[in-house]
Protein backbone atom coordinates (compact mmCIF):
# COMPACT_ATOMS: atom_id res chain seq x y z
CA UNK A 1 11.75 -77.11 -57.34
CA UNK A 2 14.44 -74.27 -58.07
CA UNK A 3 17.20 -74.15 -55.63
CA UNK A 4 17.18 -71.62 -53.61
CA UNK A 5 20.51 -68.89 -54.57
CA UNK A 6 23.84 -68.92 -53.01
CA UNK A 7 24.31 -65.53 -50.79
CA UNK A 8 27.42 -64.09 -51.67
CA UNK A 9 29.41 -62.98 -48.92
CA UNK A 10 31.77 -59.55 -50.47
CA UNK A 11 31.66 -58.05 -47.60
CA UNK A 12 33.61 -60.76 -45.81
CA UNK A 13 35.52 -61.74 -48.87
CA UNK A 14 34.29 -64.73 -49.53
CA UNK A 15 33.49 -64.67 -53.24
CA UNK A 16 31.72 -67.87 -53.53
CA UNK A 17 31.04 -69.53 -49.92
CA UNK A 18 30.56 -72.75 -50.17
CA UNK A 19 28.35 -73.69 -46.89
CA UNK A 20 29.14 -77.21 -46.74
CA UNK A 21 32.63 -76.24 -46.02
CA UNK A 22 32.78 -74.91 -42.36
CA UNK A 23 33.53 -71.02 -41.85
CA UNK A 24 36.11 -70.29 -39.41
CA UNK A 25 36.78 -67.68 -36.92
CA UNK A 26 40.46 -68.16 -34.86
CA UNK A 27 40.62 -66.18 -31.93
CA UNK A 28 43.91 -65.51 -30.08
CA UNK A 29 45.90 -62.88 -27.69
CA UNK A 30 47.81 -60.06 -29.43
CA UNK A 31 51.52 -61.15 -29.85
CA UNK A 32 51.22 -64.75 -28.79
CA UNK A 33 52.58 -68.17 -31.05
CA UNK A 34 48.49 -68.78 -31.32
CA UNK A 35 47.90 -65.20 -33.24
CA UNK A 36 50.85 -66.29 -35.57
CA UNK A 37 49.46 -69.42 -36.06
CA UNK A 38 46.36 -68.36 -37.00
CA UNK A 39 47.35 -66.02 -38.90
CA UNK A 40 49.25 -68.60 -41.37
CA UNK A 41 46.14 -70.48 -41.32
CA UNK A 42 43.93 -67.44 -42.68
CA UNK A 43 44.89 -68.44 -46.35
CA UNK A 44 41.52 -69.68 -48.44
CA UNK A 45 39.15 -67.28 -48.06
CA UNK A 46 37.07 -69.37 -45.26
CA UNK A 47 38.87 -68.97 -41.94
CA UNK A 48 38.88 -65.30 -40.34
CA UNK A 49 41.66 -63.82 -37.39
CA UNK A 50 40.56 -61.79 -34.59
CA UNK A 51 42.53 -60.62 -31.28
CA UNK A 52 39.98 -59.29 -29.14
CA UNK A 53 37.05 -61.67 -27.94
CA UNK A 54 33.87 -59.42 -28.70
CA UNK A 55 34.85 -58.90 -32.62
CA UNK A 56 35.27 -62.26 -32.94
CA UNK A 57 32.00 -62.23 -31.84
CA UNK A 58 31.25 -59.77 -34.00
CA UNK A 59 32.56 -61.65 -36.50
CA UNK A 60 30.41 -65.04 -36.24
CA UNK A 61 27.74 -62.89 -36.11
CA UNK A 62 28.55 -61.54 -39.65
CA UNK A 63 28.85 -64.78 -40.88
CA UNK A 64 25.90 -65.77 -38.98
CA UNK A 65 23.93 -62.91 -41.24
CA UNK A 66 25.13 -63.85 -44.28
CA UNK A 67 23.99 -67.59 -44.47
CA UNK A 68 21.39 -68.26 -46.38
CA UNK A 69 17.52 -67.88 -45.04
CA UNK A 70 16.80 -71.93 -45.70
CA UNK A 71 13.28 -72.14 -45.12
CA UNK A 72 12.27 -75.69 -46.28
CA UNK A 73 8.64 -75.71 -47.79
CA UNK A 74 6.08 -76.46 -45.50
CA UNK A 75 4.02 -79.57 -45.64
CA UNK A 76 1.49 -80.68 -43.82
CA UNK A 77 2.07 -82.66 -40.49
CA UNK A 78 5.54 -82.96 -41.24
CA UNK A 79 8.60 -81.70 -38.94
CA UNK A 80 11.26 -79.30 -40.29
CA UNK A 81 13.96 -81.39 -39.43
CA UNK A 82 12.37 -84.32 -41.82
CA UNK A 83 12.77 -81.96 -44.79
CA UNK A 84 15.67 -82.30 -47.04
CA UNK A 85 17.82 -79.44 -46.99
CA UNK A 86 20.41 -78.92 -50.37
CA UNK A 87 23.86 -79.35 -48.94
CA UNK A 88 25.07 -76.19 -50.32
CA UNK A 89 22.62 -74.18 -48.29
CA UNK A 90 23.69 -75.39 -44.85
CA UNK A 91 25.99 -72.99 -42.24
CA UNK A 92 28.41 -74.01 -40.15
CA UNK A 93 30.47 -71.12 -38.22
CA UNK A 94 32.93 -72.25 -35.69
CA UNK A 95 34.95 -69.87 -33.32
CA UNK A 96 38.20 -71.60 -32.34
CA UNK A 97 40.06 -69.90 -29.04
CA UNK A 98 43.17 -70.57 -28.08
CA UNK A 99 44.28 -71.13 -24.63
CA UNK A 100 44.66 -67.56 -22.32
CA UNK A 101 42.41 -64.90 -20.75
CA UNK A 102 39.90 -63.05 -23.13
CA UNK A 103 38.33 -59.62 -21.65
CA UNK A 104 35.43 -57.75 -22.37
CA UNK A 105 35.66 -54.48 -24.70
CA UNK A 106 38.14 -51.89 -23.04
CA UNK A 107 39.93 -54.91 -21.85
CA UNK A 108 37.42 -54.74 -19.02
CA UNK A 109 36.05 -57.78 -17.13
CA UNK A 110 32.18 -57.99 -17.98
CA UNK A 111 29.64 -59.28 -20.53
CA UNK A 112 30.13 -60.37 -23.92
CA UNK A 113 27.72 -61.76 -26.63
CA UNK A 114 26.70 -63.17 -30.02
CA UNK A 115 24.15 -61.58 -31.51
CA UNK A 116 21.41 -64.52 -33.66
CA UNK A 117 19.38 -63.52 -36.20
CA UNK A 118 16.58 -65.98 -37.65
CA UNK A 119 18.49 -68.82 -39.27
CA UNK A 120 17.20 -72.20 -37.91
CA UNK A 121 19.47 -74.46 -40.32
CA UNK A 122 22.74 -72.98 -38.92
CA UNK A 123 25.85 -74.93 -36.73
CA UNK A 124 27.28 -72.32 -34.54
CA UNK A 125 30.60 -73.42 -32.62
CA UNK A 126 31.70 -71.57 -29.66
CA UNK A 127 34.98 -73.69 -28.94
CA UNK A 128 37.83 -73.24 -25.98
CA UNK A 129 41.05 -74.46 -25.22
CA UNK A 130 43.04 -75.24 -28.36
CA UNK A 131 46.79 -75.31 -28.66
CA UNK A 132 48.90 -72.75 -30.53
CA UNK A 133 48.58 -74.79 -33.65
CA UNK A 134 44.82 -74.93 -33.39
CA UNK A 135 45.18 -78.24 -33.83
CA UNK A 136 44.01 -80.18 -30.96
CA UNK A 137 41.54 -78.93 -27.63
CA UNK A 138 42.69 -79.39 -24.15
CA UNK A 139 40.25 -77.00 -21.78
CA UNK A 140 40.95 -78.45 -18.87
CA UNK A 141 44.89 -78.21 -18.79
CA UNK A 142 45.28 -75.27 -21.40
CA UNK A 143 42.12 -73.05 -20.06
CA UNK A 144 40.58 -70.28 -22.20
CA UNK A 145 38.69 -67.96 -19.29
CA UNK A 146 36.30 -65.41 -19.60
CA UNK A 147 35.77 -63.63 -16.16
CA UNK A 148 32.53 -62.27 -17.15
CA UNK A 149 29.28 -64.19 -18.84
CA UNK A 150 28.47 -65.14 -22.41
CA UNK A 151 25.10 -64.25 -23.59
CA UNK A 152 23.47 -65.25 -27.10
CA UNK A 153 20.50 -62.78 -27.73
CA UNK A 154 18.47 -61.60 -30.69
CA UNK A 155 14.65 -60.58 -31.02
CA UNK A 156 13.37 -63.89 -32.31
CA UNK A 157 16.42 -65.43 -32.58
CA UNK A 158 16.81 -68.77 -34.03
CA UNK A 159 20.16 -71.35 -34.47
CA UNK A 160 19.91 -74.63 -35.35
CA UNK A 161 22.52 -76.38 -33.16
CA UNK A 162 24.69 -74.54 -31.00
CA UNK A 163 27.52 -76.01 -29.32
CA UNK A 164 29.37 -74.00 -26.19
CA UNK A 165 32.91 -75.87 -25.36
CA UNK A 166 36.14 -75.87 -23.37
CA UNK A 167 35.27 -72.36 -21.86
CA UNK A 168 35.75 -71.26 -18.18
CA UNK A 169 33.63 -68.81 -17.33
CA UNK A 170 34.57 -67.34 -13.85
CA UNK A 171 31.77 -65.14 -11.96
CA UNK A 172 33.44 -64.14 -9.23
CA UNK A 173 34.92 -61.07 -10.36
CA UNK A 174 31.49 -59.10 -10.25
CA UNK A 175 30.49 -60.46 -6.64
CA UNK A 176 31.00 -58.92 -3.47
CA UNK A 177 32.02 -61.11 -0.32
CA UNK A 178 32.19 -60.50 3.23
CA UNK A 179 35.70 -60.50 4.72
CA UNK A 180 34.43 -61.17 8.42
CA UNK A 181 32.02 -64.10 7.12
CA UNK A 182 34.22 -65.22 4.53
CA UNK A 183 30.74 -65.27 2.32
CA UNK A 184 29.18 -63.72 -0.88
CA UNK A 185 27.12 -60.57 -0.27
CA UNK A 186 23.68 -61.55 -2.96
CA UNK A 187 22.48 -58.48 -2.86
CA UNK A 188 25.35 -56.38 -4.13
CA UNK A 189 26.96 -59.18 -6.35
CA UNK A 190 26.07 -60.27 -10.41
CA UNK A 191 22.92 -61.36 -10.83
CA UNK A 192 23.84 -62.97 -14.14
CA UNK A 193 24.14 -66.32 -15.26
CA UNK A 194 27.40 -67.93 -16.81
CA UNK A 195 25.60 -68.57 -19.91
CA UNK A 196 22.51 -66.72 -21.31
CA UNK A 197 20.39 -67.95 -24.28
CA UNK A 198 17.23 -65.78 -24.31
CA UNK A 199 14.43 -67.91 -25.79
CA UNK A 200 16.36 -69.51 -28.44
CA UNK A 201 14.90 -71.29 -30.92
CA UNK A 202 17.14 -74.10 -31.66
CA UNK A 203 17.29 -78.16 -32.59
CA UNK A 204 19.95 -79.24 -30.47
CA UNK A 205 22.23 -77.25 -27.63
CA UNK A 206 25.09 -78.68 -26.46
CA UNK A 207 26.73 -77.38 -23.35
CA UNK A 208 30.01 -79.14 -22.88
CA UNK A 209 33.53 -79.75 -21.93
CA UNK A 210 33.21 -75.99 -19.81
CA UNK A 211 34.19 -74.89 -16.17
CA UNK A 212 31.60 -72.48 -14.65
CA UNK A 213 31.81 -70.93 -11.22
CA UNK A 214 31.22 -68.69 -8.80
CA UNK A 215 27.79 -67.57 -10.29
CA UNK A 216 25.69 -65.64 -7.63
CA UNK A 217 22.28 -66.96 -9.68
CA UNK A 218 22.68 -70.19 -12.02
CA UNK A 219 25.05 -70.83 -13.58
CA UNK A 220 23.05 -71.60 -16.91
CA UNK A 221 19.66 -71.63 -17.15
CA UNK A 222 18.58 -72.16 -20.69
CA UNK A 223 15.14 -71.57 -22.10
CA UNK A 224 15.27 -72.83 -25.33
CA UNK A 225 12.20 -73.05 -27.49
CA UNK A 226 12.22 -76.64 -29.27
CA UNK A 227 12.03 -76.05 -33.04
CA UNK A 228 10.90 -79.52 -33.82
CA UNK A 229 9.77 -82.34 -31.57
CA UNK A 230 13.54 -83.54 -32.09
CA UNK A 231 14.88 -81.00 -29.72
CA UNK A 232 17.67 -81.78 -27.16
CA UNK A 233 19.49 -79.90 -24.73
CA UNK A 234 22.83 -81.49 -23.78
CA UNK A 235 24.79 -80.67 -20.42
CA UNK A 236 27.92 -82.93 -20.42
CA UNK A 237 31.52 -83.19 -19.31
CA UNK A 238 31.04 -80.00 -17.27
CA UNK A 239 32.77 -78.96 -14.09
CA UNK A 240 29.63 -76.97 -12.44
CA UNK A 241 31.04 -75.51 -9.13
CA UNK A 242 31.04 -73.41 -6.20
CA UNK A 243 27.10 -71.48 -7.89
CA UNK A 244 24.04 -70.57 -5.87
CA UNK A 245 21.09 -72.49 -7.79
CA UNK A 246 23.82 -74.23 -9.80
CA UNK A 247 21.81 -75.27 -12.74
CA UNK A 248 18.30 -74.86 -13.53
CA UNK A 249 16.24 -77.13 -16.08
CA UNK A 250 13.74 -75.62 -17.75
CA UNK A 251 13.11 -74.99 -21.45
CA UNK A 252 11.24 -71.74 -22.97
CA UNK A 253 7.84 -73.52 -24.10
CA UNK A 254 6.62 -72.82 -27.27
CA UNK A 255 5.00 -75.01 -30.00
CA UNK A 256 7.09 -77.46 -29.10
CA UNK A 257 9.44 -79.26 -26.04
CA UNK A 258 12.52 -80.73 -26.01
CA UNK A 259 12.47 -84.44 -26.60
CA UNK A 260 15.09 -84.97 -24.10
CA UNK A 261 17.30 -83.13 -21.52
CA UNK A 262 20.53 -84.94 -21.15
CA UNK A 263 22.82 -84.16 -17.92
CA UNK A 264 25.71 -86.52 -18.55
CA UNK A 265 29.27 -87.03 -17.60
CA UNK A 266 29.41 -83.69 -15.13
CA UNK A 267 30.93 -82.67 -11.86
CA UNK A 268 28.78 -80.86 -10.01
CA UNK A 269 30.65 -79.67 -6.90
CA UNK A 270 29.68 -77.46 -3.97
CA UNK A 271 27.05 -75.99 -5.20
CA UNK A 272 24.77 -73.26 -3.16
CA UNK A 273 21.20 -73.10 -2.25
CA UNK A 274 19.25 -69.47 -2.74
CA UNK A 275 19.56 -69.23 0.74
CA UNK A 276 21.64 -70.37 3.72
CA UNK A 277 18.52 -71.21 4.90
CA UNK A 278 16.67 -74.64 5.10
CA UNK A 279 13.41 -73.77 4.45
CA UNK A 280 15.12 -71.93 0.71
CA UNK A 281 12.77 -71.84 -2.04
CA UNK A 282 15.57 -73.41 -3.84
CA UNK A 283 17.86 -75.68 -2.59
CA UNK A 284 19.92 -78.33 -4.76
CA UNK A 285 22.11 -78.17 -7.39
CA UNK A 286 20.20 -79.03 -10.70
CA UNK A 287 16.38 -77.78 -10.24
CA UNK A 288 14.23 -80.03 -12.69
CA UNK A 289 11.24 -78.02 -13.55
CA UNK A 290 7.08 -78.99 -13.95
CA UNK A 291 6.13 -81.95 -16.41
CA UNK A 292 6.16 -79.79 -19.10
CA UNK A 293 9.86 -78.81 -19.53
CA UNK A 294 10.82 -81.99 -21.82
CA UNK A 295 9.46 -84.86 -22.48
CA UNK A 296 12.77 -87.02 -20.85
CA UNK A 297 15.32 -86.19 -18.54
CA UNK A 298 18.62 -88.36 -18.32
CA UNK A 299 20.75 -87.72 -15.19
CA UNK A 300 23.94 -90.43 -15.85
CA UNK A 301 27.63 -90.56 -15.17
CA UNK A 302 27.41 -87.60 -13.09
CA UNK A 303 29.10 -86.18 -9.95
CA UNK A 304 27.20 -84.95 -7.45
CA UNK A 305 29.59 -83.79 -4.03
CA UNK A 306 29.63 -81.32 -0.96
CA UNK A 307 26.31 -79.65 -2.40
CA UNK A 308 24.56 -78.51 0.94
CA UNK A 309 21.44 -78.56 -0.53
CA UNK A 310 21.23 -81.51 -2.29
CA UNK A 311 22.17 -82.76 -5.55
CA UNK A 312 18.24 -83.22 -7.81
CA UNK A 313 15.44 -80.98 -7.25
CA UNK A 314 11.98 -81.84 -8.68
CA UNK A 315 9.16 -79.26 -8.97
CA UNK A 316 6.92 -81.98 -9.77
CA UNK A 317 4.38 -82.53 -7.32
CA UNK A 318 4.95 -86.55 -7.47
CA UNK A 319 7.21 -88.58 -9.50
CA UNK A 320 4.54 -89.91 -11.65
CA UNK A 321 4.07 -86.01 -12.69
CA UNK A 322 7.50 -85.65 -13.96
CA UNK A 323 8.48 -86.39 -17.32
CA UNK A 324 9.88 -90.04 -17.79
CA UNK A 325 13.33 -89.46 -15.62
CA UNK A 326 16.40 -91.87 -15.42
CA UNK A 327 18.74 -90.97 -12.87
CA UNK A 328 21.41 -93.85 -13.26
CA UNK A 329 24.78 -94.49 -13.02
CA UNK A 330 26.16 -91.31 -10.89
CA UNK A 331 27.92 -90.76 -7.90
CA UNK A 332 26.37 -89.07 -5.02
CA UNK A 333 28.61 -87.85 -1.70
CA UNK A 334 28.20 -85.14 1.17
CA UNK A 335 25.34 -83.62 0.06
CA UNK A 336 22.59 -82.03 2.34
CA UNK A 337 24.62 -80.49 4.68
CA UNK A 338 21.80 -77.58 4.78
CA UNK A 339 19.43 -80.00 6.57
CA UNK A 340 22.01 -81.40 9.03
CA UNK A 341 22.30 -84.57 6.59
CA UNK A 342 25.91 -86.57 7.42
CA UNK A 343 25.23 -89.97 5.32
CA UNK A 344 27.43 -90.56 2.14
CA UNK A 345 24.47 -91.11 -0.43
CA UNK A 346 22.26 -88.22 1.75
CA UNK A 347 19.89 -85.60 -0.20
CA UNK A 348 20.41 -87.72 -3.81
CA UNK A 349 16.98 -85.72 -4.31
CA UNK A 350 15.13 -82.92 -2.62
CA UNK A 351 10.91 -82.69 -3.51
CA UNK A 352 7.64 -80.86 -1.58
CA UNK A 353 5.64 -83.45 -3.40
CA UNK A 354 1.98 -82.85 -2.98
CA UNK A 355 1.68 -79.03 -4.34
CA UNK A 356 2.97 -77.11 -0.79
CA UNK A 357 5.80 -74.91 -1.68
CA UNK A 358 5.70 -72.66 1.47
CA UNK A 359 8.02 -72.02 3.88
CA UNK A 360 5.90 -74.14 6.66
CA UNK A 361 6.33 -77.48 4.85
CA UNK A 362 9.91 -78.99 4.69
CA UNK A 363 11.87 -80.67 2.09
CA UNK A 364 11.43 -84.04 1.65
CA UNK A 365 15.45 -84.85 1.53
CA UNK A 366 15.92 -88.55 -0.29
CA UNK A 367 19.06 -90.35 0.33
CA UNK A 368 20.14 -92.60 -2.78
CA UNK A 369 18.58 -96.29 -1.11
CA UNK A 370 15.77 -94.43 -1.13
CA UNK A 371 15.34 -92.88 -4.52
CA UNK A 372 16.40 -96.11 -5.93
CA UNK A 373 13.32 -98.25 -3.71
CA UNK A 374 10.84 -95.70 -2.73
CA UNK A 375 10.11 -93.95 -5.69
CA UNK A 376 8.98 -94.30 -9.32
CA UNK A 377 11.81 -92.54 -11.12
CA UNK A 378 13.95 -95.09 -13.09
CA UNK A 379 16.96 -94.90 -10.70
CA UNK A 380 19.70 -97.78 -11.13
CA UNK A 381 23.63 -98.07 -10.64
CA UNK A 382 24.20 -95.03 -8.66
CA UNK A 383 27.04 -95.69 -6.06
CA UNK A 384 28.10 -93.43 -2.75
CA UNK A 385 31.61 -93.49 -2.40
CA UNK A 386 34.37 -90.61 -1.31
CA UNK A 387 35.58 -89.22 -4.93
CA UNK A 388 38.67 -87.96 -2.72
CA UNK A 389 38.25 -84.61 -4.75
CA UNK A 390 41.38 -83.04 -3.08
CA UNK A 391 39.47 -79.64 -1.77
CA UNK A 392 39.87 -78.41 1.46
CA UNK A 393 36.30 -78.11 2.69
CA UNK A 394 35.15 -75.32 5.48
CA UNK A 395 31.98 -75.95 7.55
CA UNK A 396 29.28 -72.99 6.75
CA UNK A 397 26.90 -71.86 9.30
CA UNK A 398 23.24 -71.85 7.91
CA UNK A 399 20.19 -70.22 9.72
CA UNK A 400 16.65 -71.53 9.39
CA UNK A 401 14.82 -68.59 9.82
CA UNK A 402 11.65 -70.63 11.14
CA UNK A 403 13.64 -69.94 14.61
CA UNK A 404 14.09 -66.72 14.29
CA UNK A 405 11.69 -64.59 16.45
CA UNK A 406 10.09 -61.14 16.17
CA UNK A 407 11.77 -58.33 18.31
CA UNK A 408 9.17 -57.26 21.16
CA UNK A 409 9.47 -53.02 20.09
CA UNK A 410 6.96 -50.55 19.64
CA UNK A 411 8.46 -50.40 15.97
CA UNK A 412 7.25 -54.07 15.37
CA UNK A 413 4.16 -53.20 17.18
CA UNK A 414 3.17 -50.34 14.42
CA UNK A 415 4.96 -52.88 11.79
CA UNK A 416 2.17 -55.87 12.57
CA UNK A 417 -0.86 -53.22 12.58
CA UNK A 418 0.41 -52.10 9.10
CA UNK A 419 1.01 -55.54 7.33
CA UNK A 420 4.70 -55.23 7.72
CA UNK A 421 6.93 -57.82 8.37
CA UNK A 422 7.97 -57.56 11.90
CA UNK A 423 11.64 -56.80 12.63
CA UNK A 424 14.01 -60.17 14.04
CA UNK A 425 16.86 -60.90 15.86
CA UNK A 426 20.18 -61.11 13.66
CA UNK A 427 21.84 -64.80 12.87
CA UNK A 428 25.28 -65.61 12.16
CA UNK A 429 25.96 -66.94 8.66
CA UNK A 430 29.76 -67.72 7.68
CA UNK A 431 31.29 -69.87 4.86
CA UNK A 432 28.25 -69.05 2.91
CA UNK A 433 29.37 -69.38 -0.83
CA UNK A 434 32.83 -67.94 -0.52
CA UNK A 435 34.84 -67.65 -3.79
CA UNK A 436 36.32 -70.70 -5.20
CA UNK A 437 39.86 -70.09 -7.53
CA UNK A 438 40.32 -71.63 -10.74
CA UNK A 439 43.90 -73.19 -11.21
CA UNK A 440 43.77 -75.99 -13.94
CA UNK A 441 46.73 -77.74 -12.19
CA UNK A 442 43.85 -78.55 -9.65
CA UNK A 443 40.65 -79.05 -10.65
CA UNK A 444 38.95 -81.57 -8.55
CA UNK A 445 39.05 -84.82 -11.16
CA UNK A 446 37.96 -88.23 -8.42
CA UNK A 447 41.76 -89.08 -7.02
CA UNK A 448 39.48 -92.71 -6.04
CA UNK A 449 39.93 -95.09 -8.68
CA UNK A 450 36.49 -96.43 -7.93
CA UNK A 451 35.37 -92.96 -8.59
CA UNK A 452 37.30 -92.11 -11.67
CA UNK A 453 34.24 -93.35 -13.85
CA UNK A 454 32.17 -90.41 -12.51
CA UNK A 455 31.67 -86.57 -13.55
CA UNK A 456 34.38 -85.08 -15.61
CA UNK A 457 36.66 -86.77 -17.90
CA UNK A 458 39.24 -85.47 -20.39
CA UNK A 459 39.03 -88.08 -22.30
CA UNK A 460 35.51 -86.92 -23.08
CA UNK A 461 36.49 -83.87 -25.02
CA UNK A 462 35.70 -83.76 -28.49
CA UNK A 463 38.09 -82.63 -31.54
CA UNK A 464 37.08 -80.38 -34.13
């Protein structure tokens, strides 16, 4: 068969692109020893400078046009990814950012993004917290912070691994709190997740390495489309902290499913149910969708601490209906504070097994003994000891509204003979998801040596 023709890339510069060799996009503050840096590196016609965050977007996305449309021949009953691919026609684009705070355009706080075409045999980088040199990445001691999201969008957009790493994305700026409650206001804060994919169409996403907070809705929840029957999604070596509905797993359907969901090596601390309520919709941390969503989940090495509602959530209605799920080798302590749960290895996992989602039934809240001898999820190794995280934790004041009674008014009275919900009493909520700071000098790594195996690790961190 022919080969398929190199693309030529003039209006980049790049005369002859070779596409085994990785393209390069170095992103650093105006003035700084990283921008000189780079700048000495931008000598062969493959790596690219930039000084503000959204052209260096801009940029990948350039790059991200120009690589060539690699559509392997189709043959029957065979996956994509088992078709050989010339060397010379694969993309990789990496954007490198050096450690400091990038803004929006206007040097404004708010979102920025990558816009994918349709290239589904692409490597697209997204990489924070190198050195001045660009040699060498240390996020979690030399930060690179966007206080706004990072959204990937495109109509029918396709990449075929993406890798997001060594970025802190701070929320907080574009939520309101309460000064008398000490607690965020939902309704006039950022609806928007740290990380936005759209429905991606991708092999392999890999979420890693990052520090994501103070998200009024998710922090990340990802709805890839599986390209092939290969498909992974990878959450690891995350600090996940201080978000209402933390993390949500779910994947886009489509032709395909992931063939695994991976949540390894993360901290998930203090994370927020929907509510301050315990009769929420949603209540823990990491919400594991229907059957459908993948066809394996692995929860291992993880942190799970101070998350009031719990650290799992399935939506399965039994275990049996979930997709094969491992939940091994994590740490589980203080969670399930939102159901008046005290014990160390409390709320491991929250269900309404038997198809009743309503208000009326209550969460079934599983401590860790019990997930591990009660139910049918492969559950092994997981250990409930104090991490000794170093925060200084305030109690919150949660309401169930199950107590809370209609007002006896002629207003409620014309309310209930119209439909309407009738009027209540007002509750006190306080502490309710109040805004965490980021300093790197004190990120919450397990000061318990027993711990120190759990969640985040810098050693984890990969070079590129």
């Amino acid at each position: 068969m022919r080969a398929l023709p190199l693309v030529v890339l003039l209006a980049t510069g790049l005369a002859s692109p070779a596409f085994a060799k990785e393209l390069i996009v170095l992103l650093a503050n105006k003035d700084t020893p990283a921008a000189a840096s780079a700048e000495k590196l931008a000598v062969d016609g493959s790596v690219f400078v930039e000084k503000k965050l959204q052209k260096a977007l801009d940029k990948v996305s350039e790059l991200l046009a120009a690589c060539p449309d690699v559509e392997p021949p189709r043959v029957r009953n065979m996956e994509p990814a088992a078709l050989t691919i010339p060397a010379d026609q694969l993309c990789t684009i990496s954007l490198k950012i050096a450690a400091g705070t990038y803004l929006a355009k206007g040097d404004k706080v708010g979102q920025v993004q990558l816009d994918a075409g349709y290239k589904p045999n692409t490597t697209v980088r997204i990489l924070g917290g190198y050195a001045d040199d660009f040699k060498k990445r240390e996020p979690f001691t030399r930060p690179t912070i966007f206080p706004g999201p990072l959204s990937i969008e495109g109509k029918d957009h396709a990449i075929g691994e993406i890798y997001i790493s060594g970025l802190v994305i701070d929320m907080g700026d574009g939520n309101q709190y309460d000064g008398k409650t000490n607690s965020l206001l939902k309704g006039s804060s950022s609806s928007t997740s740290a990380l936005i994919f759209g429905y991606l169409l991708t092999n392999r996403l890999v979420i890693a390495d990052n520090v994501l907070l103070n998200a009024s809705r998710f922090a990340s929840s990802p709805l890839i489309r599986a390209r092939t029957k290969q498909a992974q999604v990878i959450l690891r070596n995350n600090f996940v902290m201080n978000n209402i509905q933390a993390w949500q797993a779910d994947s886009g359907g489509w032709k395909n499913r992931p063939a695994l969901y991976l949540l390894e090596g993360n901290s998930f601390i203090l994370n927020w149910p929907y509510n301050p309520d315990p009769t929420t919709g949603s209540a823990a941390a990491v919400e594991m969708k229907n059957k459908d969503f993948t066809a394996k989940v692995v929860v291992k090495d993880n942190l799970f601490a101070f998350n009031p509602g719990g650290a799992l959530n399935s939506w399965a209605i039994s275990e049996k209906n979930s997709p094969p799920t491992e939940i091994k080798n994590n740490l589980f302590f203080g969670n399930g504070s939102l159901f008046g749960e005290t014990a160390a290895g409390a709320a491991a996992m929250v269900v309404k097994f038997g198809g009743f989602k309503s208000q009326e039934v209550p969460w079934n809240v599983i401590s860790m003994e019990l997930l591990e001898s009660d139910y049918g999820w492969s559950s092994a190794g997981n250990q409930a000891i104090d991490p000794q995280l170093g925060l200084t934790m305030v109690k919150p004041g949660f309401a169930n509204s199950s107590g809370v009674k209609a007002e006896n008014t002629v207003i409620n009275d014309v309310r209930g003979m119209l439909g309407m919900n009738k009027q209540g009493g007002k509750v006190a909520i306080s502490n309710f998801a109040p805004r965490m700071g980021f300093d790197p000098a004190t990120l919450p790594f397990p000061k318990n040596a027993a711990a120190q195996p759990f969640g985040v690790r810098a050693d984890r961190v990969e070079q590129f």
